[in-house]
Protein backbone atom coordinates (compact mmCIF):
# COMPACT_ATOMS: atom_id res chain seq x y z
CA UNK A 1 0.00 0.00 0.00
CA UNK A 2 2.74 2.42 0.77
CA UNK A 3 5.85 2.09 -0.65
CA UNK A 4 8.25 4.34 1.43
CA UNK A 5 11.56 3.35 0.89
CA UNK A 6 10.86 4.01 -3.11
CA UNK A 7 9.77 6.89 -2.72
CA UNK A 8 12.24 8.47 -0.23
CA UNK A 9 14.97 7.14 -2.67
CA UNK A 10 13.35 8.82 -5.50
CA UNK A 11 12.89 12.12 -3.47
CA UNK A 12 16.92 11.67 -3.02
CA UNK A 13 17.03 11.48 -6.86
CA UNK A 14 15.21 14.06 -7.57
CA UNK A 15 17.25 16.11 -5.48
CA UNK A 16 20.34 15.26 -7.21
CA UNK A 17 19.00 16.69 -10.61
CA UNK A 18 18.45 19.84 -9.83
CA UNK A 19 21.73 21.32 -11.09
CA UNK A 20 22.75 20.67 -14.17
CA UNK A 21 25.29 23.02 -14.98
CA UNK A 22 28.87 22.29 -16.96
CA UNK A 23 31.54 22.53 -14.61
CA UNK A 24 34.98 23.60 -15.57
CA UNK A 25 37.38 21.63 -12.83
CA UNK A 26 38.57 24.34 -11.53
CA UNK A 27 34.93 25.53 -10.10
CA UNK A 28 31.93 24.12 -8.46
CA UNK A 29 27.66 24.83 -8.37
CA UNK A 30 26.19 24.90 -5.29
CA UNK A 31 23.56 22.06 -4.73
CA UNK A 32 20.47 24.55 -2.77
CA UNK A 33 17.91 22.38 -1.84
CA UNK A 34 14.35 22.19 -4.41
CA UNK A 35 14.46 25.23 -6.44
CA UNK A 36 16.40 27.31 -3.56
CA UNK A 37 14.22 26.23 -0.94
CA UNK A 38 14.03 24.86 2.16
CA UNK A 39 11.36 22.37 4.10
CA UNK A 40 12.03 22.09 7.80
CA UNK A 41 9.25 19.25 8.16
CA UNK A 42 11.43 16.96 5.36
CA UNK A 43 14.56 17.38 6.98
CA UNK A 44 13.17 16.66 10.90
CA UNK A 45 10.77 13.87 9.39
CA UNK A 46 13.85 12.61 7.50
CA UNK A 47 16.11 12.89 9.85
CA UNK A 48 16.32 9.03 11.24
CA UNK A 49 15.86 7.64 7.36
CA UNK A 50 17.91 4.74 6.63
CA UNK A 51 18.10 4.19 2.70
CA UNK A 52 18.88 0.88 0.73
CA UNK A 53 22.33 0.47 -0.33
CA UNK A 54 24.22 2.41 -2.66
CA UNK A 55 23.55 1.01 -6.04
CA UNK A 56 19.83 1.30 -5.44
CA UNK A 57 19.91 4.58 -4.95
CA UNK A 58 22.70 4.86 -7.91
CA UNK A 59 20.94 3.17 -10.14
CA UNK A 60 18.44 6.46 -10.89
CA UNK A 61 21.08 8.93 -10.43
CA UNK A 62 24.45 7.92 -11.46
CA UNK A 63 24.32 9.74 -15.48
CA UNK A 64 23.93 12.91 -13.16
CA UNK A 65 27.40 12.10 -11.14
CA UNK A 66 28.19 9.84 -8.36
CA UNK A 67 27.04 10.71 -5.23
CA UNK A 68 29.26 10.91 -1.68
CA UNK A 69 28.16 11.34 1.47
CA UNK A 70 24.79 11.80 2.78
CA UNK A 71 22.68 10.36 0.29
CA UNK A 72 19.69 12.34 1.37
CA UNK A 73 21.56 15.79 1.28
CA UNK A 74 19.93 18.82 -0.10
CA UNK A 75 23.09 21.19 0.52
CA UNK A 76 26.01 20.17 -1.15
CA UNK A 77 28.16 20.90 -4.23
CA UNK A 78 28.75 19.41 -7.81
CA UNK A 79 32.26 19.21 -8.97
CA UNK A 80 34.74 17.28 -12.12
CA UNK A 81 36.95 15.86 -10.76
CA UNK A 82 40.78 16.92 -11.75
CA UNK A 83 42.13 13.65 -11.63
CA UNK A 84 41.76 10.36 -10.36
CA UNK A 85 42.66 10.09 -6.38
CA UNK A 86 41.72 13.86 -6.09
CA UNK A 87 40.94 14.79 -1.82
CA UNK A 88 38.20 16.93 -1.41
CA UNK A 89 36.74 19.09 1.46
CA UNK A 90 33.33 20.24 1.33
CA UNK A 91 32.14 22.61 4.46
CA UNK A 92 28.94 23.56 4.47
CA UNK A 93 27.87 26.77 6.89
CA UNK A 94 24.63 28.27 7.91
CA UNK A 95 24.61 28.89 11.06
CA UNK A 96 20.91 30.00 11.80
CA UNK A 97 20.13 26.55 11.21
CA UNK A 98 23.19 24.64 11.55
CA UNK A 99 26.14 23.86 12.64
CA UNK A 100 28.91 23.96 10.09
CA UNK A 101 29.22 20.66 8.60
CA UNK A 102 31.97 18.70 6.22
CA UNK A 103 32.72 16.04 3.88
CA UNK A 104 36.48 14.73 3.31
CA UNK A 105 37.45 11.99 0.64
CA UNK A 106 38.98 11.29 -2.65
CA UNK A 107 37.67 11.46 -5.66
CA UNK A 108 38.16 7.76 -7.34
CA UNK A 109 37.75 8.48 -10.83
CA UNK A 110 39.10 11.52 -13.30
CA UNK A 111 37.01 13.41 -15.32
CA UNK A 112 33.84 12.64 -13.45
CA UNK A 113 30.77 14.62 -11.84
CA UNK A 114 30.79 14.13 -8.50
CA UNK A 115 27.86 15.35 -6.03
CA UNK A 116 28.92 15.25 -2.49
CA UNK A 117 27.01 16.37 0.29
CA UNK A 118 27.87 16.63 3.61
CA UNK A 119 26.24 15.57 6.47
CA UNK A 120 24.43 18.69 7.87
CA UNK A 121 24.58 18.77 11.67
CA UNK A 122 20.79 20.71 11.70
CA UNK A 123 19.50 22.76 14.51
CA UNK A 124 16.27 20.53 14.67
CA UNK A 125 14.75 22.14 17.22
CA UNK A 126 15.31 25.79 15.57
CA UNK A 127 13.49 24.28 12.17
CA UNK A 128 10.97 22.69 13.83
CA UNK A 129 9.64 25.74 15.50
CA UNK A 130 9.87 28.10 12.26
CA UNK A 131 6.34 29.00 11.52
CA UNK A 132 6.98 31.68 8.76
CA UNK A 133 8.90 31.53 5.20
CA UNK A 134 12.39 33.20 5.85
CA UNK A 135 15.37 34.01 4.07
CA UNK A 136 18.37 32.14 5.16
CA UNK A 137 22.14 32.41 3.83
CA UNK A 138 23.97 29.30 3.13
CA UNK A 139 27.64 29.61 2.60
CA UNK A 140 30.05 26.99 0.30
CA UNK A 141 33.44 26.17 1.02
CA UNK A 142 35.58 23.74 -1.48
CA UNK A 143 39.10 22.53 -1.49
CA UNK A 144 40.56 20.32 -3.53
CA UNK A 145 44.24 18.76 -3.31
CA UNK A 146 44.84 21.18 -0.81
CA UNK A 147 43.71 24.37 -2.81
CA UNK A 148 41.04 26.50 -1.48
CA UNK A 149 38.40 27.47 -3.91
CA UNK A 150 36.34 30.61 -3.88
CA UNK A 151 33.77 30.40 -1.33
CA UNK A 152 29.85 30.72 -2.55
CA UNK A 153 27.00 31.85 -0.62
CA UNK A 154 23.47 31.57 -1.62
CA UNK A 155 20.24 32.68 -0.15
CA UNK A 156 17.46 30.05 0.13
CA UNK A 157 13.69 30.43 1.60
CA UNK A 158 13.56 28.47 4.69
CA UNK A 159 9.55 27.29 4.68
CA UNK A 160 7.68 27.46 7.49
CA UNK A 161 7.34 24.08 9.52
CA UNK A 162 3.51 23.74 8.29
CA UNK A 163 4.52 23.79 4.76
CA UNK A 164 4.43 20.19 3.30
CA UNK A 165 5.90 18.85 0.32
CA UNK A 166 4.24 16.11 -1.44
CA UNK A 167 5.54 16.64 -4.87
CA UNK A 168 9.07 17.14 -6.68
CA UNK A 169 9.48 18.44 -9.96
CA UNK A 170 13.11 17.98 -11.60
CA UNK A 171 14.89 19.67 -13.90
CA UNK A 172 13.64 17.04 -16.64
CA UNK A 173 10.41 17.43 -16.26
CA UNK A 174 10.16 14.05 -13.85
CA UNK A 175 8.14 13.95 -10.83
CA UNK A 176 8.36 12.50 -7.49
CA UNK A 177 5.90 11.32 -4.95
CA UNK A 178 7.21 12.11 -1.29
CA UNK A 179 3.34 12.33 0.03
CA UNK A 180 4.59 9.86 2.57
CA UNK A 181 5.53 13.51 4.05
CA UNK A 182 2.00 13.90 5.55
CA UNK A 183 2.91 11.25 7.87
CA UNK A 184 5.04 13.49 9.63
CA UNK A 185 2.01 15.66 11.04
CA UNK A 186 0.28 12.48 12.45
CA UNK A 187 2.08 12.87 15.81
CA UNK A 188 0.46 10.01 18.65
CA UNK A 189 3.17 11.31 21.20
CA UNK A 190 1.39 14.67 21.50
CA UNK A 191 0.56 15.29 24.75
CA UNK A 192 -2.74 16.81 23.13
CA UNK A 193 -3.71 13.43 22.19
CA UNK A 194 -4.10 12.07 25.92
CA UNK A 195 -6.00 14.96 26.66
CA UNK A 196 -8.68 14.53 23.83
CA UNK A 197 -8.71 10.61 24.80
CA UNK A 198 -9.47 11.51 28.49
CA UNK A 199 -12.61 13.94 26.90
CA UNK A 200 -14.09 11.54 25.02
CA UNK A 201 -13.96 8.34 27.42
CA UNK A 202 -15.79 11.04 29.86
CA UNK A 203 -18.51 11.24 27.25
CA UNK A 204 -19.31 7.59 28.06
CA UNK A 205 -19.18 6.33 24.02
CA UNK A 206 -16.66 3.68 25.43
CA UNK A 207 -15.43 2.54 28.97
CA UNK A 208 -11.79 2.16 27.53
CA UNK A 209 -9.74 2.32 24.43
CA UNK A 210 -8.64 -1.22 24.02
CA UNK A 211 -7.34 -0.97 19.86
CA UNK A 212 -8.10 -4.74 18.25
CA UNK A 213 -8.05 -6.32 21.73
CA UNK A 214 -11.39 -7.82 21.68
CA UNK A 215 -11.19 -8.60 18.17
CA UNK A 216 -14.91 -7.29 17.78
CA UNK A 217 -15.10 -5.19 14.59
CA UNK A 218 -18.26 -3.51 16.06
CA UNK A 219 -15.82 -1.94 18.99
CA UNK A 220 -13.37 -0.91 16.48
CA UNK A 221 -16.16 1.18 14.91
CA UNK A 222 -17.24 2.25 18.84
CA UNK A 223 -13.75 3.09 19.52
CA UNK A 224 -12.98 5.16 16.39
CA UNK A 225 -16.43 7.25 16.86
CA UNK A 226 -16.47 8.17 20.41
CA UNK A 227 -13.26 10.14 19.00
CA UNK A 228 -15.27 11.14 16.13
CA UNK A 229 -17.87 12.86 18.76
CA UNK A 230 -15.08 14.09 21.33
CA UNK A 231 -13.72 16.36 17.84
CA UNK A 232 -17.15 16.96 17.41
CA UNK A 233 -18.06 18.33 20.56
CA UNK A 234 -15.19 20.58 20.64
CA UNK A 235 -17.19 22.22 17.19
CA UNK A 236 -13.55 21.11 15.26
CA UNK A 237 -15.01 22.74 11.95
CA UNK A 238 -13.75 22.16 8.25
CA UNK A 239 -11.44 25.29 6.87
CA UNK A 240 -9.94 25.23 3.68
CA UNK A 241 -7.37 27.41 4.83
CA UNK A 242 -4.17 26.38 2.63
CA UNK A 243 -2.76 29.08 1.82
CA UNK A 244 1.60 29.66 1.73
CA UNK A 245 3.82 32.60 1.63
CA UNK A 246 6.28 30.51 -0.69
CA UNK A 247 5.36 29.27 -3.50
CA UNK A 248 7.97 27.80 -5.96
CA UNK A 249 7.47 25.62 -8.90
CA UNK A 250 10.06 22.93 -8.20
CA UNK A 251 7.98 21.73 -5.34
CA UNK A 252 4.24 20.95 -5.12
CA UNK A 253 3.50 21.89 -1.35
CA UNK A 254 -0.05 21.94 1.40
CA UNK A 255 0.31 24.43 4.71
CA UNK A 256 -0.99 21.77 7.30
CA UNK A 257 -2.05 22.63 10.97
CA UNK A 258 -0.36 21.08 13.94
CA UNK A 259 -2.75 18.83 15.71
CA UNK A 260 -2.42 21.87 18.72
CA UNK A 261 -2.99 24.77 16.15
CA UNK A 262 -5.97 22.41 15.02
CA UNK A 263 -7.54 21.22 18.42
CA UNK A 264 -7.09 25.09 19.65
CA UNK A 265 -8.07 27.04 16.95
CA UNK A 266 -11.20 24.42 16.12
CA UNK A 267 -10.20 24.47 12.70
CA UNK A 268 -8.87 21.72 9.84
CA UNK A 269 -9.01 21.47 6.20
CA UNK A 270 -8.84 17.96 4.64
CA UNK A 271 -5.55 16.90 5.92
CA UNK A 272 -5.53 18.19 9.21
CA UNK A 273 -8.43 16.51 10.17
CA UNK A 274 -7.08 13.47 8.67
CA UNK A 275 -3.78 13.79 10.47
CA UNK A 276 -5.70 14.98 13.68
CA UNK A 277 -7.79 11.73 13.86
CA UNK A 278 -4.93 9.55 12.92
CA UNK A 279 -2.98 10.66 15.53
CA UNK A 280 -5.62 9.85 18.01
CA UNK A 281 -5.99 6.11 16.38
CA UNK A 282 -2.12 5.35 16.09
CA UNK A 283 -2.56 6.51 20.11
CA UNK A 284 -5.12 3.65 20.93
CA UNK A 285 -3.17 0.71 18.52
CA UNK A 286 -5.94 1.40 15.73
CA UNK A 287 -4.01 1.71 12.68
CA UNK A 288 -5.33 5.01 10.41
CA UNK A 289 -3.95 5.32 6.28
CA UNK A 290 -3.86 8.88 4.70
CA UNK A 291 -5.43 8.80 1.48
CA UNK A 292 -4.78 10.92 -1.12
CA UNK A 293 -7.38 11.91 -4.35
CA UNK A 294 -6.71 14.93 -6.56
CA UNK A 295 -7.28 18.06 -4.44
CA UNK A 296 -8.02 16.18 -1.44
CA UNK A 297 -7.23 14.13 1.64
CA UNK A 298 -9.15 11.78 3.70
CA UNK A 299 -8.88 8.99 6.30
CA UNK A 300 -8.99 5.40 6.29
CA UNK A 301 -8.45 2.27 9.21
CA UNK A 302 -8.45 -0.94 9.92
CA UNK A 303 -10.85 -2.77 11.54
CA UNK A 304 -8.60 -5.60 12.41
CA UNK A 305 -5.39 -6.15 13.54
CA UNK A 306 -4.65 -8.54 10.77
CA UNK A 307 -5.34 -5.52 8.69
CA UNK A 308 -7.71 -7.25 6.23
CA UNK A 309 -10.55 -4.46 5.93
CA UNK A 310 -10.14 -1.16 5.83
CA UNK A 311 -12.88 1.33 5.98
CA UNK A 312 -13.23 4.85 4.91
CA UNK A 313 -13.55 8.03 6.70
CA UNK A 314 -14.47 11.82 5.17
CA UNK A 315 -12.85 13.62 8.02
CA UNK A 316 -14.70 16.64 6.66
CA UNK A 317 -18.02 16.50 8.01
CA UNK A 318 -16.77 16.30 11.64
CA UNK A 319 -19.17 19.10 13.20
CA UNK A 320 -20.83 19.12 9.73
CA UNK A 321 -24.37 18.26 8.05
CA UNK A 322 -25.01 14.63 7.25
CA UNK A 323 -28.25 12.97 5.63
CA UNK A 324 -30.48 12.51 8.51
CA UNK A 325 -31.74 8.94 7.42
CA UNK A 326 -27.87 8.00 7.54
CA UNK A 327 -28.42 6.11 11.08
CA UNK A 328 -26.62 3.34 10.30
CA UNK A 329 -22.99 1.96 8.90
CA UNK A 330 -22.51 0.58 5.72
CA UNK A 331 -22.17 -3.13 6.72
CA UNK A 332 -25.04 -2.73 9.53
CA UNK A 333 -23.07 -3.52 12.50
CA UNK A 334 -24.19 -2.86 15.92
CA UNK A 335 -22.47 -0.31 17.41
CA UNK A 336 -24.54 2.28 19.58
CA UNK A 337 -27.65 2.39 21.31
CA UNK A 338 -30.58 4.37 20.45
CA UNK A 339 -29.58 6.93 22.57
CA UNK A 340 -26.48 7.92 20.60
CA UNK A 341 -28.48 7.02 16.83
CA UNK A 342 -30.65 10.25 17.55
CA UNK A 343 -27.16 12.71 17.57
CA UNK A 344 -25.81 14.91 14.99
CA UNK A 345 -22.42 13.39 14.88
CA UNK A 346 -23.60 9.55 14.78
CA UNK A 347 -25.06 10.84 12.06
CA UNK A 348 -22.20 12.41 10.40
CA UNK A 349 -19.97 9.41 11.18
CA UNK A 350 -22.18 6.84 9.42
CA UNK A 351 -22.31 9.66 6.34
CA UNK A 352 -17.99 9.99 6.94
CA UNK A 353 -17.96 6.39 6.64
CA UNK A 354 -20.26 5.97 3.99
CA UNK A 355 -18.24 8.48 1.62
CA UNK A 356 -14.85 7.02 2.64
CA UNK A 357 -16.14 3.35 1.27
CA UNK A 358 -17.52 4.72 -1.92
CA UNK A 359 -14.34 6.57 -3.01
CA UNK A 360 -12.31 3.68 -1.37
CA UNK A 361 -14.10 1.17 -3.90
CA UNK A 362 -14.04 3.63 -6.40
CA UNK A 363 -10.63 4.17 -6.76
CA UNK A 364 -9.01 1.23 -5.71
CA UNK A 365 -7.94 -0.23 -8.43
CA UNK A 366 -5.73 3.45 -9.04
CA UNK A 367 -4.16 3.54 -5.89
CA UNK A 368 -0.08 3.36 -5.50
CA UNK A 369 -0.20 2.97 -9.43
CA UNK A 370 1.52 5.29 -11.82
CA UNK A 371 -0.58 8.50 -10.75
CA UNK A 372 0.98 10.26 -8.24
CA UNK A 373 -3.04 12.10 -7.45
CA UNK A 374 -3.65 8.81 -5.85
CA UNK A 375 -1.95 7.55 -3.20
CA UNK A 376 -2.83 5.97 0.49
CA UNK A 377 -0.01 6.20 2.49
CA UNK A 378 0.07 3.73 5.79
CA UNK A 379 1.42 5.52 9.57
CA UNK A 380 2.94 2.57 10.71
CA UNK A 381 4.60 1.78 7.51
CA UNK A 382 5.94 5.48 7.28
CA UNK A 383 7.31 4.79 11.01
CA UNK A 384 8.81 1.79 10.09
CA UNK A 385 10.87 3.78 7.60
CA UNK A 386 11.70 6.18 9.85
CA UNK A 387 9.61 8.84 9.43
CA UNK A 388 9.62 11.08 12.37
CA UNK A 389 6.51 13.01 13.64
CA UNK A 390 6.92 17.34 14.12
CA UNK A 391 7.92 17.70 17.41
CA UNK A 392 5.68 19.44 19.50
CA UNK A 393 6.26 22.77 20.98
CA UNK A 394 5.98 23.05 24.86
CA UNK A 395 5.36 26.65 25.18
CA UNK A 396 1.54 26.23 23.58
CA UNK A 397 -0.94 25.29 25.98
CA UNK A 398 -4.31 22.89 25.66
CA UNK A 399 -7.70 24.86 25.61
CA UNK A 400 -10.13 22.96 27.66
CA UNK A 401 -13.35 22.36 25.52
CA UNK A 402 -16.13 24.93 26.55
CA UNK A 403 -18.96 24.21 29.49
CA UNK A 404 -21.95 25.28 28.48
CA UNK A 405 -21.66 27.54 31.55
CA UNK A 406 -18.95 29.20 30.11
């Protein structure tokens, strides 16, 4: 269903083709990221990646120059070598988000484009709290058999945290899928999460979150809607607010709430919803997918552990409108009594899971296929890669869902 490891490797080749310049060998380009930019949610979510061996990745990249050091780089420089056996330092410096960082080897063959990049010791927690697009000046040192060439500097666009990028355009015209990405704002360590549990087990849908324990898909469902009503209580209300103060046209990109910005603010487009609720599943062992139509984002999970069924889940109409004589799930299992069948959001969940089935079955056959608008992308596999979740930031505090007193 998701495969990660292909498409991180491609989003490493990708990166590699971005300059394309002829080098004399006495002078080197400056590798800057996609098209001069910067994404601090790839490089934290990244961070812990561990790729396949070398020729895998080579294989896709090696007519645009061999490749040294760390394989998922975004700074580095491109070079010819001068002759075989050359020794090469590469120091790369940017100290707002940085520390400075270098590569030192040889250069095994003459006459060859090499790419090295070196491993960048990041400032993760200074990128994962940037919340606006900023300038930020990267500086290139290169020295080769002991002679210093003329340093470079280059000003990139450091993107805010809550940009996402889910698509790569190279030079070439080829483009890579890195929606795997979106996993990084599904974040079950939040310390939001626990809080949003404890509100919706005192709302008496369930007595406990017990994941696939009981092996019951009709608790499964109970489970994954008294979370559905907690959201809904707290009036968590679509926005389609996606709009970014970067823009470039090397990298297809979404602004996506933090589950805190979403939970506090009562707010979520398509994907922060999606991300919001599969946080709170991956929390209570219920395993959520992302998936991904064009121009929008939904939910799916698993009703058992074996992960044999998966059902669908329009994240949008949490707090929304459904068709009042949608009382009841698709496969008419028993999950609520009659008490909870008369309320808005029982009635929006059955509609939520209703729509999610219909495109599943709809599109299934398109899914992970050749077109990159359709894609379901699994948490636990994108955890298994490494993918890390956006570190929360301990300075924002949880707003308490409104008494009607209040």
């Amino acid at each position: 269903m998701f495969h990660a490891a292909r498409a991180v490797v491609g989003a490493v080749a990708t990166t590699l083709l971005f300059c394309t310049v002829s080098l004399a060998q006495d002078s080197y380009a400056p590798i800057t990221g996609w098209g001069h930019q910067l994404f601090p949610s790839y490089l934290v979510a990244t961070a812990t990646v561990q790729l396949p061996p070398d020729d895998e990745v080579n294989e896709d990249s090696e007519s645009n120059g061999i490749v040294l050091g760390d394989r998922q780089g975004v700074l580095g420089v491109e070079l010819t070598s001068v002759e075989a056996g050359a020794t090469v330092v590469v120091t790369v410096q940017a100290g707002a988000i940085c520390e400075e960082s270098t590569f030192e080897g040889t250069l095994d063959e003459a006459e060859t484009v090499y790419r090295i990049f070196p491993r960048i010791r990041y400032k993760y927690d200074v990128l994962a709290r940037n919340k606006q697009s900023v300038p930020v000046e990267v500086t290139y040192s290169v020295e080769v058999n002991g002679e210093e060439l003329e340093d470079q500097t280059v000003t990139l666009a450091l993107r805010s945290v809550n940009d996402c990028p889910y698509l790569v355009t190279a030079d070439d015209g080829s483009v890579t899928d890195i929606s795997f990405m979106f996993a990084a704002y599904v974040n079950e360590q939040h310390p939001f999460v626990d809080k949003v549990l404890r509100e919706a087990l005192d709302q008496d849908v369930v007595e406990s979150f017990t994941g696939y324990q009981s092996g019951d898909p009709a608790e499964v469902y109970r489970q994954v809607y008294a979370l559905w009503n907690a959201l809904a209580s707290r009036d968590v209300r679509y926005s389609n607010i996606t709009t970014e103060a970067a823009t470039n046209a090397a990298v297809s990109s979404q602004h996506v709430r933090l589950i805190d910005e979403s939970i506090n603010n009562g707010q979520a487009n398509c994907v922060d919803g999606s991300v919001l609720l599969a946080s709170l599943l991956r929390k209570i062992d219920i395993e959520p997918v992302l998936v991904y139509v064009p121009g929008h984002c939904y939910l799916a999970f698993y009703l058992d552990a074996e992960q044999t069924q998966l059902v669908g889940l329009e994240t949008t109409l949490i707090s929304g409108a459904g068709d009042d004589d949608t009382r009841e799930l698709p496969d008419g299992v028993d999950v609520v009594d009659d008490q909870w069948r008369q309320t808005d959001s029982w009635n929006t969940f059955c509609a939520a899971v209703t729509m999610g089935n219909e495109d599943l079955a709809k599109n299934d056959a398109i899914f992970n296929g050749d077109d990159v608008d359709y894609q379901t992308v699994s948490i636990a596999a994108a955890r298994r890669l490494g993918i890390l979740p956006i570190a929360f930031d301990g300075a924002v505090k949880f707003e308490a869902v409104a008494t009607e007193d209040e």
